[in-house]
C-alpha atoms as a PDB file:
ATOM      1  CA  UNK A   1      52.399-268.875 105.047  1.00  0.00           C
ATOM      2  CA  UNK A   2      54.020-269.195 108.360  1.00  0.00           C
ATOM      3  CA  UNK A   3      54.012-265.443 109.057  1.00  0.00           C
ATOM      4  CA  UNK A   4      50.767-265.510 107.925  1.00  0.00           C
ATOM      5  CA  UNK A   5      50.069-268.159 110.807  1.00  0.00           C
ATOM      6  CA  UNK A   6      51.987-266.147 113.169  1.00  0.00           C
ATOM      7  CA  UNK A   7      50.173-262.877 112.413  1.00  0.00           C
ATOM      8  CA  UNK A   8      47.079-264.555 113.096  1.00  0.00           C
ATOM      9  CA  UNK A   9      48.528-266.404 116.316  1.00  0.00           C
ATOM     10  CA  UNK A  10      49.905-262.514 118.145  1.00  0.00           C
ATOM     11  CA  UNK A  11      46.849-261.151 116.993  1.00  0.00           C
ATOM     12  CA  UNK A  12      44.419-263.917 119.013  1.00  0.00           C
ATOM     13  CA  UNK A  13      47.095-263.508 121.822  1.00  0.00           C
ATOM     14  CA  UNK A  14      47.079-259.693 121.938  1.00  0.00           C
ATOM     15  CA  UNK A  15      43.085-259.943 122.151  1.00  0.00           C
ATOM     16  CA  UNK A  16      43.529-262.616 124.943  1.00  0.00           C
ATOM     17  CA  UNK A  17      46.749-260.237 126.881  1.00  0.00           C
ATOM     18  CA  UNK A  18      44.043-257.208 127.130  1.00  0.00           C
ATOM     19  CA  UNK A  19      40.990-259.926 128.288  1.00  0.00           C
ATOM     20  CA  UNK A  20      43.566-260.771 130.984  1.00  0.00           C
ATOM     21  CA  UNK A  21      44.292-257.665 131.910  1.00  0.00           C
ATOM     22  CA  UNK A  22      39.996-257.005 132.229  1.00  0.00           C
ATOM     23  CA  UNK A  23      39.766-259.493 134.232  1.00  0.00           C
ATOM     24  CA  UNK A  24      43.149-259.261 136.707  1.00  0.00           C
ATOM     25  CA  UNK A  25      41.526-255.559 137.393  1.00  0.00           C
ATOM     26  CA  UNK A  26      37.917-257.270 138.132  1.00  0.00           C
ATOM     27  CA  UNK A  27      39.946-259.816 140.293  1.00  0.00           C
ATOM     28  CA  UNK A  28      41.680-257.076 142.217  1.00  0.00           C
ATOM     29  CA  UNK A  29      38.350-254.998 142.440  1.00  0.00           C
ATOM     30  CA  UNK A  30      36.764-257.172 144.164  1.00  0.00           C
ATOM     31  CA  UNK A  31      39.780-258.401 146.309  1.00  0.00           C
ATOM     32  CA  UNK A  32      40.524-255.015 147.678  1.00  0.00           C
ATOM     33  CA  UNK A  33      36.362-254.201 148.253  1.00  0.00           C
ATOM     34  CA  UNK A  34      35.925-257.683 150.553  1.00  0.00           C
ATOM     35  CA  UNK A  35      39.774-257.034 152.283  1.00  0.00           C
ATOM     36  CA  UNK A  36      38.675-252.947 152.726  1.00  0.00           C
ATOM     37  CA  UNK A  37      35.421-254.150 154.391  1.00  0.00           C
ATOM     38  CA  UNK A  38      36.136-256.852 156.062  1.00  0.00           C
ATOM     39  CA  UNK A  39      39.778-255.438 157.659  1.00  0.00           C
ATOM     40  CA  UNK A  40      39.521-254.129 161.243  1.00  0.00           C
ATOM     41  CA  UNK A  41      42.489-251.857 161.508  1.00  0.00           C
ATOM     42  CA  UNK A  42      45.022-251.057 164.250  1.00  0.00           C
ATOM     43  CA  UNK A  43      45.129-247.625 165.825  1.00  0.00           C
ATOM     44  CA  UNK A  44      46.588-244.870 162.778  1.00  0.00           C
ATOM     45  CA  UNK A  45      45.891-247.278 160.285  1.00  0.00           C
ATOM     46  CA  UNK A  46      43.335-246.386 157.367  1.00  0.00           C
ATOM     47  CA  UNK A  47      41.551-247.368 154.235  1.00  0.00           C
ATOM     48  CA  UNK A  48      40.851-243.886 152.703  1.00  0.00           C
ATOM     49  CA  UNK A  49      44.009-244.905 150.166  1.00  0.00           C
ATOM     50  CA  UNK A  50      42.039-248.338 149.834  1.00  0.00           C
ATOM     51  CA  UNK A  51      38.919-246.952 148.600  1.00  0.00           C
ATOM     52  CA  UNK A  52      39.948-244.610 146.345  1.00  0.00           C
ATOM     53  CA  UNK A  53      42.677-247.409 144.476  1.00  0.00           C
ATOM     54  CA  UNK A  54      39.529-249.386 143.673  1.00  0.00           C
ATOM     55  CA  UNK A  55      37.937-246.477 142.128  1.00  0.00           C
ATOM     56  CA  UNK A  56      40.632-245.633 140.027  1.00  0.00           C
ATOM     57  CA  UNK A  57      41.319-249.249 139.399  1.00  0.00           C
ATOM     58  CA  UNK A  58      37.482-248.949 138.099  1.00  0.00           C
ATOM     59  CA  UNK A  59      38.124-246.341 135.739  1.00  0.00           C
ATOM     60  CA  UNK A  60      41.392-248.297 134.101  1.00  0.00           C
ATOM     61  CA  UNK A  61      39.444-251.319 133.884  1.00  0.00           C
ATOM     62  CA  UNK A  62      36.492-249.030 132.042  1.00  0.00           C
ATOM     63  CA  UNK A  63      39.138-247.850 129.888  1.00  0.00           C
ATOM     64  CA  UNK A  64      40.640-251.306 128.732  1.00  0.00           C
ATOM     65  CA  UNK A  65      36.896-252.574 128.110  1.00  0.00           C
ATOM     66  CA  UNK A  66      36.751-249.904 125.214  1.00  0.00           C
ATOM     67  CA  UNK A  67      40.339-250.048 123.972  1.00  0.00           C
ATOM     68  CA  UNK A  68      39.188-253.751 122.728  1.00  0.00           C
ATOM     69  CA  UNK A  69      36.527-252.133 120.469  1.00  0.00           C
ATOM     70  CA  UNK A  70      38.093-249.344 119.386  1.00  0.00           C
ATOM     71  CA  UNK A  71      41.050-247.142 120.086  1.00  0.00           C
ATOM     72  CA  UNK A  72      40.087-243.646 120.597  1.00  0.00           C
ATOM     73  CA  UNK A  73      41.970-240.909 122.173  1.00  0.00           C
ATOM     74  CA  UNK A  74      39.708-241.072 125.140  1.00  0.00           C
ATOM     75  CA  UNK A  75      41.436-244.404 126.272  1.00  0.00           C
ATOM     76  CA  UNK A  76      44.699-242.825 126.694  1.00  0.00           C
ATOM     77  CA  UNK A  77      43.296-239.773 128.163  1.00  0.00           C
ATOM     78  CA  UNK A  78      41.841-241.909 130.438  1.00  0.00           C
ATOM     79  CA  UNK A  79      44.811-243.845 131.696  1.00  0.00           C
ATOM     80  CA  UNK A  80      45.885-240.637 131.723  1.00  0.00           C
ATOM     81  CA  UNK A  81      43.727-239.721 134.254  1.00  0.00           C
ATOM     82  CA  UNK A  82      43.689-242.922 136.370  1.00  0.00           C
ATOM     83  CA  UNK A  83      47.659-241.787 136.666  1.00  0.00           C
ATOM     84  CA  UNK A  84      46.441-238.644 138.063  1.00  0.00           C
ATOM     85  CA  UNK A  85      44.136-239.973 140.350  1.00  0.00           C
ATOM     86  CA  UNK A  86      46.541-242.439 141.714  1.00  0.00           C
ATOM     87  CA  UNK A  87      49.443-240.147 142.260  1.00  0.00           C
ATOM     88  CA  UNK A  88      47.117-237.263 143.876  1.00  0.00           C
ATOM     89  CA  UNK A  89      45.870-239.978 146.041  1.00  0.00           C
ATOM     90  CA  UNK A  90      49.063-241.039 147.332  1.00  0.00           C
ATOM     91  CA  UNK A  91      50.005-237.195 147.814  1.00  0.00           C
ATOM     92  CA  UNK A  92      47.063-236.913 149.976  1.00  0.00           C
ATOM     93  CA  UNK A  93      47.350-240.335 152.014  1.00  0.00           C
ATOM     94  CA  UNK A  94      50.906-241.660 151.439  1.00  0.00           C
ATOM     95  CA  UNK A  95      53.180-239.035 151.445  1.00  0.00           C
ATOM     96  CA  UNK A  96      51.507-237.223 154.651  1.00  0.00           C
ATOM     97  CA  UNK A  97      51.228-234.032 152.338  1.00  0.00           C
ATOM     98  CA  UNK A  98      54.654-233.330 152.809  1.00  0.00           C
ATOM     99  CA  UNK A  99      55.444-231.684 149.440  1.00  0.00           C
ATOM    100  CA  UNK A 100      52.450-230.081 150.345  1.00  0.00           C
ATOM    101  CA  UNK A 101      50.533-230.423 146.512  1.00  0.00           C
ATOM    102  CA  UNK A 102      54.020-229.268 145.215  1.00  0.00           C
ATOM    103  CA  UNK A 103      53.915-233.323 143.750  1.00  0.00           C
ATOM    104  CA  UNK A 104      50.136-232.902 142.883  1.00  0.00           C
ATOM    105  CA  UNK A 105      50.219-229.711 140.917  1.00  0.00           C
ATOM    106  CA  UNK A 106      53.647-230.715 139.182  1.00  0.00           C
ATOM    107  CA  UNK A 107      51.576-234.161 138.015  1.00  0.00           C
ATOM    108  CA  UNK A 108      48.152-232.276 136.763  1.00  0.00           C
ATOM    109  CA  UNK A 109      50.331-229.406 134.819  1.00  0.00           C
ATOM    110  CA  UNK A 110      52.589-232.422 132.864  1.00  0.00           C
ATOM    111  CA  UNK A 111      49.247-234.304 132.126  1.00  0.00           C
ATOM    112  CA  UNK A 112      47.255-231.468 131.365  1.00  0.00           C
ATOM    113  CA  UNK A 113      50.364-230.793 128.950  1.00  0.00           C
ATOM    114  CA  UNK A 114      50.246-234.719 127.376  1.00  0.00           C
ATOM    115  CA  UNK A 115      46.620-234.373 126.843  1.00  0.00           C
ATOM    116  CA  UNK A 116      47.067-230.943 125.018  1.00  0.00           C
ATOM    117  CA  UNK A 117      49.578-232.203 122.651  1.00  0.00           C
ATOM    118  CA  UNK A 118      47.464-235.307 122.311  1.00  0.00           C
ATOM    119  CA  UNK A 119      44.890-233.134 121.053  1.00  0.00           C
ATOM    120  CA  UNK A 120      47.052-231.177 118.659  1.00  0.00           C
ATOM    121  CA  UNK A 121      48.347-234.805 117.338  1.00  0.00           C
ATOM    122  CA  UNK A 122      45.001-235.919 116.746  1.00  0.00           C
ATOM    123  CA  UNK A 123      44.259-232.365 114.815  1.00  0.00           C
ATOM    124  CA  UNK A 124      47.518-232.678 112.884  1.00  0.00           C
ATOM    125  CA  UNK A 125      46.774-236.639 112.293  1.00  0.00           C
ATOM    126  CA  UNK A 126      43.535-235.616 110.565  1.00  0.00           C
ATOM    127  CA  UNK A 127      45.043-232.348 108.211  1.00  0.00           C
ATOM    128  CA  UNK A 128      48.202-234.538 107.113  1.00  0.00           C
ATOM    129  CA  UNK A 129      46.359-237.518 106.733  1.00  0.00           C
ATOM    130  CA  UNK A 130      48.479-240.561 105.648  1.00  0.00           C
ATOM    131  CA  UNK A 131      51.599-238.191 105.145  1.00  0.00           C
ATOM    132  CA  UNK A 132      54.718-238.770 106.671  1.00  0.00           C
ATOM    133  CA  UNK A 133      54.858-236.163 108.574  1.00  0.00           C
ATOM    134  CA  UNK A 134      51.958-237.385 110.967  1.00  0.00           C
ATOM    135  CA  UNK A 135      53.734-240.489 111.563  1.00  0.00           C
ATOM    136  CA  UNK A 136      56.778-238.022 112.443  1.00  0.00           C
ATOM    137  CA  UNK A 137      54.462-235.783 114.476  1.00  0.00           C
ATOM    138  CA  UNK A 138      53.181-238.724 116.223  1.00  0.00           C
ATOM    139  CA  UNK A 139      56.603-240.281 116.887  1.00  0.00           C
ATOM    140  CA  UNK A 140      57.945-236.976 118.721  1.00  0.00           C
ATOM    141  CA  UNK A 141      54.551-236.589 120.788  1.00  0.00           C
ATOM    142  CA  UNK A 142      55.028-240.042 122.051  1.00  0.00           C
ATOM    143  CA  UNK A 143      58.354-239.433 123.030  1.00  0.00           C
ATOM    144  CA  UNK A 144      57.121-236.129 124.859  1.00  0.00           C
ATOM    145  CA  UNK A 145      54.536-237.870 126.579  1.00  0.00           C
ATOM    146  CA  UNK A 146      56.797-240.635 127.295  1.00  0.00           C
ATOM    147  CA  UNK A 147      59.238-238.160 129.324  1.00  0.00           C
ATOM    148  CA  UNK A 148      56.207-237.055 131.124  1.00  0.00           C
ATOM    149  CA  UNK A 149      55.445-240.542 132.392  1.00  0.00           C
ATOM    150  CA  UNK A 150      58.988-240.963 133.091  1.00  0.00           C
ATOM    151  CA  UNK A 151      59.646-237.786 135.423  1.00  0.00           C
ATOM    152  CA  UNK A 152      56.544-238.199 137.429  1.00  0.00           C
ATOM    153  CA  UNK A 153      57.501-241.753 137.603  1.00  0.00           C
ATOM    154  CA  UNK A 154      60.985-241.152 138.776  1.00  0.00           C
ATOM    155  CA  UNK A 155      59.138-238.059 141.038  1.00  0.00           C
ATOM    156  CA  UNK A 156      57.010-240.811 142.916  1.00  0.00           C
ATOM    157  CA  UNK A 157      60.247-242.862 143.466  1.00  0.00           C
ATOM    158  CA  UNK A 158      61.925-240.344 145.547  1.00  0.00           C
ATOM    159  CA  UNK A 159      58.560-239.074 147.489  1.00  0.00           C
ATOM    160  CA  UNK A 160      58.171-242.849 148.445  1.00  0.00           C
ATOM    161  CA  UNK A 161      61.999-243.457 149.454  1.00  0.00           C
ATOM    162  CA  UNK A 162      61.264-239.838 151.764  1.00  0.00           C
ATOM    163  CA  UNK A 163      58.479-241.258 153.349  1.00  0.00           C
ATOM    164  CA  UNK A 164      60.137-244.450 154.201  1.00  0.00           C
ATOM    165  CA  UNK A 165      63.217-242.859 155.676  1.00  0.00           C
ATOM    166  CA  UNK A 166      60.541-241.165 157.759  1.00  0.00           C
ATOM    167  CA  UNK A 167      58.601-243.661 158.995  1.00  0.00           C
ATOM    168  CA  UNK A 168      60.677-247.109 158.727  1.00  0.00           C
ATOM    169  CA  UNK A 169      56.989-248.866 158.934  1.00  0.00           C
ATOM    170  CA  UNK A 170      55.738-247.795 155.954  1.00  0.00           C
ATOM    171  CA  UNK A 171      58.433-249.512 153.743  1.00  0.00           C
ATOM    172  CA  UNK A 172      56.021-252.186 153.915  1.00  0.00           C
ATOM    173  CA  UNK A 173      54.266-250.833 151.053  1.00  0.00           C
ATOM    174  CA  UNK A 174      56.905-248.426 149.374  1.00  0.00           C
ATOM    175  CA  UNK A 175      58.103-251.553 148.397  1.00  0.00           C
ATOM    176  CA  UNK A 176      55.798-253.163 145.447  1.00  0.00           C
ATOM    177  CA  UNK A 177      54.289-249.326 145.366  1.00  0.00           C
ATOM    178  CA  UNK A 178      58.075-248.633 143.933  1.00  0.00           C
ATOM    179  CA  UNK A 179      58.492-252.054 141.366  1.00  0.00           C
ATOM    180  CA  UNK A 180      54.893-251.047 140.618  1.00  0.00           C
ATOM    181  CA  UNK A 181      55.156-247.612 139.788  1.00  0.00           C
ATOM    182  CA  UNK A 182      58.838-248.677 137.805  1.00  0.00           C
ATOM    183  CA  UNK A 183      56.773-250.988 135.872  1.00  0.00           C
ATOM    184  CA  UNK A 184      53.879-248.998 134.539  1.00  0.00           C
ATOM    185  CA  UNK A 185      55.566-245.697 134.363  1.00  0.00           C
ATOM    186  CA  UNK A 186      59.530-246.309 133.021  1.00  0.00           C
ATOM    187  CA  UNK A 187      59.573-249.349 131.685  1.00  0.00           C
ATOM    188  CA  UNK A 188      55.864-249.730 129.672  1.00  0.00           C
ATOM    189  CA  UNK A 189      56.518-245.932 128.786  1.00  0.00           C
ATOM    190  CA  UNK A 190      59.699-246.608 126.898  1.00  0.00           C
ATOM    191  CA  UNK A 191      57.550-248.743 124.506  1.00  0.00           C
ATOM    192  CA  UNK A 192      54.909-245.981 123.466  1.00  0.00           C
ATOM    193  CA  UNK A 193      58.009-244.239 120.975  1.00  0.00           C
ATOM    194  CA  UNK A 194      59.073-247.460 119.697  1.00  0.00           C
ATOM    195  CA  UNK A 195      55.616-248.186 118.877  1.00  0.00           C
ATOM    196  CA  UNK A 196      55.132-245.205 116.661  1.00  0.00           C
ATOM    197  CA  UNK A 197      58.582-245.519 114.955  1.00  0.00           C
ATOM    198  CA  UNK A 198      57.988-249.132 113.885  1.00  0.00           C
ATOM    199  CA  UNK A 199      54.553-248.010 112.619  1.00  0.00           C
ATOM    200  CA  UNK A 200      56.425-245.354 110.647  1.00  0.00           C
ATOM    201  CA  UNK A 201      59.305-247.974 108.999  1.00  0.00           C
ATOM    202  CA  UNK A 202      56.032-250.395 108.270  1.00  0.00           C
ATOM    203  CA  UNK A 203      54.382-247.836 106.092  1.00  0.00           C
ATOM    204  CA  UNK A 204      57.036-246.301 104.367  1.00  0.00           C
ATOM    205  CA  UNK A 205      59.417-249.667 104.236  1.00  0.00           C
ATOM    206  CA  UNK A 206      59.606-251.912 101.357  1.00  0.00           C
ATOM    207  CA  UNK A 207      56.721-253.901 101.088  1.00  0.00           C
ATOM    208  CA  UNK A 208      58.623-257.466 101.942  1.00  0.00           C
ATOM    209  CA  UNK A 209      59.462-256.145 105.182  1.00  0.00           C
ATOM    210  CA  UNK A 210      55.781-255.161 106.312  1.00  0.00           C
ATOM    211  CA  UNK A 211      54.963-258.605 107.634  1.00  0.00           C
ATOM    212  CA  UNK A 212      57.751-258.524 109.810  1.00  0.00           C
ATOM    213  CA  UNK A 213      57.387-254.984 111.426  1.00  0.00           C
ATOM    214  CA  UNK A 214      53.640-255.768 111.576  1.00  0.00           C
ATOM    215  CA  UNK A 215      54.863-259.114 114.228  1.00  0.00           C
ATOM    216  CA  UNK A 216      57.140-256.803 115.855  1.00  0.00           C
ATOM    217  CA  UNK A 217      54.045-254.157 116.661  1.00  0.00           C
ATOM    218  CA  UNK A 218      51.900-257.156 117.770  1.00  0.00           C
ATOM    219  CA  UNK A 219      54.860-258.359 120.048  1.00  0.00           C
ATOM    220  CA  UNK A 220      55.585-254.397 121.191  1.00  0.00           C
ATOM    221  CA  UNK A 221      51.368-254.467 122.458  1.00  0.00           C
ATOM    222  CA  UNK A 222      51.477-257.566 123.931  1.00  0.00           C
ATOM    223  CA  UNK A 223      54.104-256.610 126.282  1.00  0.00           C
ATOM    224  CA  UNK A 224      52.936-253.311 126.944  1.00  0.00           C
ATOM    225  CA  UNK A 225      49.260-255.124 128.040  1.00  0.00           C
ATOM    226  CA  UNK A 226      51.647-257.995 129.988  1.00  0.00           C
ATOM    227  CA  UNK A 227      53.562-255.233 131.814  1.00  0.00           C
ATOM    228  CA  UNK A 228      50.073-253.057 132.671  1.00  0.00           C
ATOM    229  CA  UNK A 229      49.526-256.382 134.473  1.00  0.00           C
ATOM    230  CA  UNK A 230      52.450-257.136 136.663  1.00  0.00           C
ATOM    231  CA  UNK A 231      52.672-253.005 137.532  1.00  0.00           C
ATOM    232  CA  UNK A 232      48.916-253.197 138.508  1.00  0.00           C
ATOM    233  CA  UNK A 233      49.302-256.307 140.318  1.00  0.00           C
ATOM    234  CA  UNK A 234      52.075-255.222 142.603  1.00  0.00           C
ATOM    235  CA  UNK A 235      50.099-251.162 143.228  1.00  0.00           C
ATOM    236  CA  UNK A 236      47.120-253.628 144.272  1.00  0.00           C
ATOM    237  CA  UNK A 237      49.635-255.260 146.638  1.00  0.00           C
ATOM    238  CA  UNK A 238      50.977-251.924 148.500  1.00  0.00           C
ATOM    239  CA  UNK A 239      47.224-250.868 148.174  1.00  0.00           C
ATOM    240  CA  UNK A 240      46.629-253.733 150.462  1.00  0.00           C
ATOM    241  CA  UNK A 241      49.189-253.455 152.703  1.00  0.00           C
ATOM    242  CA  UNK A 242      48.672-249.628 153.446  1.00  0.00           C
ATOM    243  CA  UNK A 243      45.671-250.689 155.657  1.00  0.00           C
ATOM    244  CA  UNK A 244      48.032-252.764 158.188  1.00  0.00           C
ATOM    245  CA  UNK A 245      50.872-250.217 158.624  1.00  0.00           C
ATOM    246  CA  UNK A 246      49.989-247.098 160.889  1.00  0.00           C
ATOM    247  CA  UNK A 247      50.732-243.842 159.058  1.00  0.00           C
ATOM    248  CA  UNK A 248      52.333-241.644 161.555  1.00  0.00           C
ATOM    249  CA  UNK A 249      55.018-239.309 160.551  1.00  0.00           C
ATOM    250  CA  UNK A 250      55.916-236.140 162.779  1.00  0.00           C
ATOM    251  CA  UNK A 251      54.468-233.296 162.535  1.00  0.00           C
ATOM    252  CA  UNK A 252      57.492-231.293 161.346  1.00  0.00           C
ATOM    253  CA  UNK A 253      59.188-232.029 158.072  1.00  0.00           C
ATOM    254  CA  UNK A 254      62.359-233.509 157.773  1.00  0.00           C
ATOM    255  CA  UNK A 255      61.934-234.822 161.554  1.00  0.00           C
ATOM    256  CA  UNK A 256      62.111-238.855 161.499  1.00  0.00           C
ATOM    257  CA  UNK A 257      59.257-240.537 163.958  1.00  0.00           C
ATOM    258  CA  UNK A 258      60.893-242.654 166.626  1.00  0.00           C
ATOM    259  CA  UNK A 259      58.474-245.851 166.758  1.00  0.00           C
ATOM    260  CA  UNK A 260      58.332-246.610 170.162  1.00  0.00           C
ATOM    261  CA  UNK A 261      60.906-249.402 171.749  1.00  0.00           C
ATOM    262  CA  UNK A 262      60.717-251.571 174.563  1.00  0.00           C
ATOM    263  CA  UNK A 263      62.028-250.188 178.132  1.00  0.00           C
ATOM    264  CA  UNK A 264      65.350-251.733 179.216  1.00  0.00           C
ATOM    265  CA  UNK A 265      66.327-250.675 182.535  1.00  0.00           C
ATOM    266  CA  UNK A 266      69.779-249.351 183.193  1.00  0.00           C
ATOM    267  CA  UNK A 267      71.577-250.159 186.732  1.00  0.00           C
ATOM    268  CA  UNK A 268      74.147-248.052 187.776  1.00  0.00           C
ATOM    269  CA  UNK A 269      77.478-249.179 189.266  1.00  0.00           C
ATOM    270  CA  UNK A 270      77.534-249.484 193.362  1.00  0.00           C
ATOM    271  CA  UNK A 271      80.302-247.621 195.043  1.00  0.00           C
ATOM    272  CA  UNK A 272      81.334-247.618 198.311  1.00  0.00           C
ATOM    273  CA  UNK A 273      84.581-245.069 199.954  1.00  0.00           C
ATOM    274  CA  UNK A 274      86.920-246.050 202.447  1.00  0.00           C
ATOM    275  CA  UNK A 275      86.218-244.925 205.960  1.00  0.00           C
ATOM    276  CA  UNK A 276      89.877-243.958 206.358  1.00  0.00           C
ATOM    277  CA  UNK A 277      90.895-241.760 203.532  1.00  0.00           C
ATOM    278  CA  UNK A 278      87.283-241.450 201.640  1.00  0.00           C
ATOM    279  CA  UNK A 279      88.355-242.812 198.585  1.00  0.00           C
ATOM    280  CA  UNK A 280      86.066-244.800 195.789  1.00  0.00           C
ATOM    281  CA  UNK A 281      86.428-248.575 196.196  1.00  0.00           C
ATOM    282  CA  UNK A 282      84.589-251.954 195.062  1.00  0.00           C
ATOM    283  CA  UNK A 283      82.125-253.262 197.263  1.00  0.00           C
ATOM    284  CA  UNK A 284      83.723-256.715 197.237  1.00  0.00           C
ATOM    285  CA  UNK A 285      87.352-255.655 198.185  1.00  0.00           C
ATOM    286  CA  UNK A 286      88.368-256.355 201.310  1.00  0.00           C
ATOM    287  CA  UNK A 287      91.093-253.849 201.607  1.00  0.00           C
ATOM    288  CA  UNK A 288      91.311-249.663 200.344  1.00  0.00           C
ATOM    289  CA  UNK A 289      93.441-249.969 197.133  1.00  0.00           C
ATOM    290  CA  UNK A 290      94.387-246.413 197.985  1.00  0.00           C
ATOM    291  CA  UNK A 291      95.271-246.402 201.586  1.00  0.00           C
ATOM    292  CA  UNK A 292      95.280-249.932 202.650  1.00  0.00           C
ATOM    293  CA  UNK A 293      93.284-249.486 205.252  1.00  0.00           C
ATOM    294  CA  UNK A 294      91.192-253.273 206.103  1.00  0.00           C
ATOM    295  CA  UNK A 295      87.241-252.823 205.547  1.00  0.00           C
ATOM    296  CA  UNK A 296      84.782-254.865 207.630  1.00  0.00           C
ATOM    297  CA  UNK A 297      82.521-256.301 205.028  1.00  0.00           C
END
C-alpha cells in the first residue's frame, strides 16, 4: 500500500517536474525577448546570440509540450537538434569562429550519428519486440549517445575556457555558459544509460522487486527534468549577459586582445654633471661626490 501511494505520489510529481520545466522555458522566453529589445548596447556588443537562444529555447519548450503526451522519437531528436542549434550558434557568435566550423561540423557528424542509431534502435525495438535483446540494444545505444553528449560537452568546455583566455571580458558569460553546459550535457547524460538498465532489471527481475525499480525510474526522470531546469536556467543567464560584454578578440588566432588601460605617466629621473669634472650628480647635493668640487645651487 505505501509503495502503491508513493508510485502514485513520483508519478503526479514527474507530471508537475516537466510542467515546470514548460513553464521556466516560457518564463525565460519572454525574459530574454523584453531584455533583447529593450537593451541598448555598448559599442561591439550584440544580440545576434540573444535572438537565436530564444529560438532554440522555442523549439525545446515545443519539444517538452509533446513529451507530456506521448514519447516519440521525435522528442529526443528534437533536443537533439536544439543541442545543435545552440552549439553552432555559439561557434558562430561566441567563439569568434576560431575553430573555424572545425567545432560545428564535429557536433552535426556526432548528432547526425545519435539520430542514425536512434533510428536503427527504434527498427530493432519493433523486430525484437519485448525480447531482451531490445532492452540490451537500447541500453548500449544510450550509452553511445550518452558519449556523444559527453564529448561535445567536454568540446564546448575547452572552446569557452579559449575564448576567455582571449578576451578576459567575456568570462562574464563563460561562466554559467560552462555550469550550464556541465549540467545538461555530463551530468543529465549520465542518467539516459541508467535509465535503460533499470528498465531492463524491472522487466526481467522477480516480480517483488518491480515496484521498487519502477520508484527508482520515476526518481531517475524527475531528476533528469529537475537538472534540464537548472542547466537551462544558467545558458539563459550567459545568454543574457553576452549582450553587455563587447566581443572583440584579435584578428589573429592565438593572439590575446589587450583591453585598453588607463595612461599613467612616467617621469624620468633629473640629472645634473658637475661643471668641474662632468660627472652625473643629484640635483640637491651641494658638493660633486666625484671630485668635490662646491656647486652653486
Amino acid at each position: 500500500m505505501i509503495l502503491q501511494n508513493l508510485y502514485i505520489i513520483m508519478s503526479v510529481l514527474n507530471l508537475a517536474i516537466q510542467i515546470l520545466a514548460i513553464l521556466v522555458l516560457f518564463i525565460l522566453i519572454i525574459l530574454l525577448g523584453i531584455v533583447t529589445l529593450q537593451k541598448k548596447l555598448e559599442p561591439n556588443c550584440s544580440k545576434d546570440f540573444s535572438i537565436f537562444s530564444i529560438i532554440n529555447l522555442a523549439c525545446l519548450m515545443i519539444s517538452l509540450i509533446i513529451g507530456i503526451f506521448v514519447n516519440i522519437p521525435f522528442v529526443e531528436m528534437n533536443n537533439t537538434l536544439f543541442y545543435l542549434l545552440l552549439c553552432i550558434s555559439m561557434e558562430i557568435y561566441l567563439f569568434h569562429k576560431k575553430s573555424k566550423w572545425k567545432f560545428s561540423l564535429l557536433t552535426t557528424i556526432l548528432l547526425c550519428f545519435s539520430i542514425i542509431i536512434w533510428i536503427t534502435d527504434i527498427i530493432l525495438i519493433f523486430i525484437l519486440w519485448g525480447d531482451i535483446e531490445s532492452f540490451i540494444i537500447s541500453a548500449i545505444v544510450d550509452i553511445l549517445t550518452s558519449t556523444i553528449f559527453i564529448i561535445i560537452g567536454i568540446v564546448i568546455l575547452i572552446l569557452l575556457r579559449n575564448s576567455a583566455k582571449e578576451n578576459l571580458s567575456v568570462k562574464t558569460y563563460t561562466k554559467p555558459f560552462s555550469i550550464g553546459i556541465v549540467i545538461l550535457l555530463i551530468i543529465k547524460s549520465l542518467f539516459m544509460p541508467i535509465l535503460t538498465i533499470t528498465n531492463l532489471i524491472t522487466h526481467y527481475g522477480d516480480f517483488e522487486y518491480d515496484e521498487n525499480f519502477y520508484l527508482i525510474i520515476y526518481g531517475i526522470i524527475f531528476i533528469k527534468h529537475l537538472l534540464l531546469i537548472i542547466g537551462i536556467i544558467f545558458i539563459a543567464i550567459g545568454t543574457l549577459k553576452t549582450m553587455y560584454v563587447p566581443l572583440i578578440f584579435s584578428k589573429d588566432k592565438g593572439k590575446k586582445v589587450i583591453l585598453p588601460r588607463k595612461e599613467t605617466r612616467y617621469s624620468p629621473p633629473i640629472i645634473i654633471y658637475c661643471p668641474e669634472c662632468g660627472g652625473p650628480i643629484s640635483p640637491d647635493t651641494p658638493f660633486c661626490t666625484n671630485c668635490g668640487h662646491r656647486l652653486n645651487n
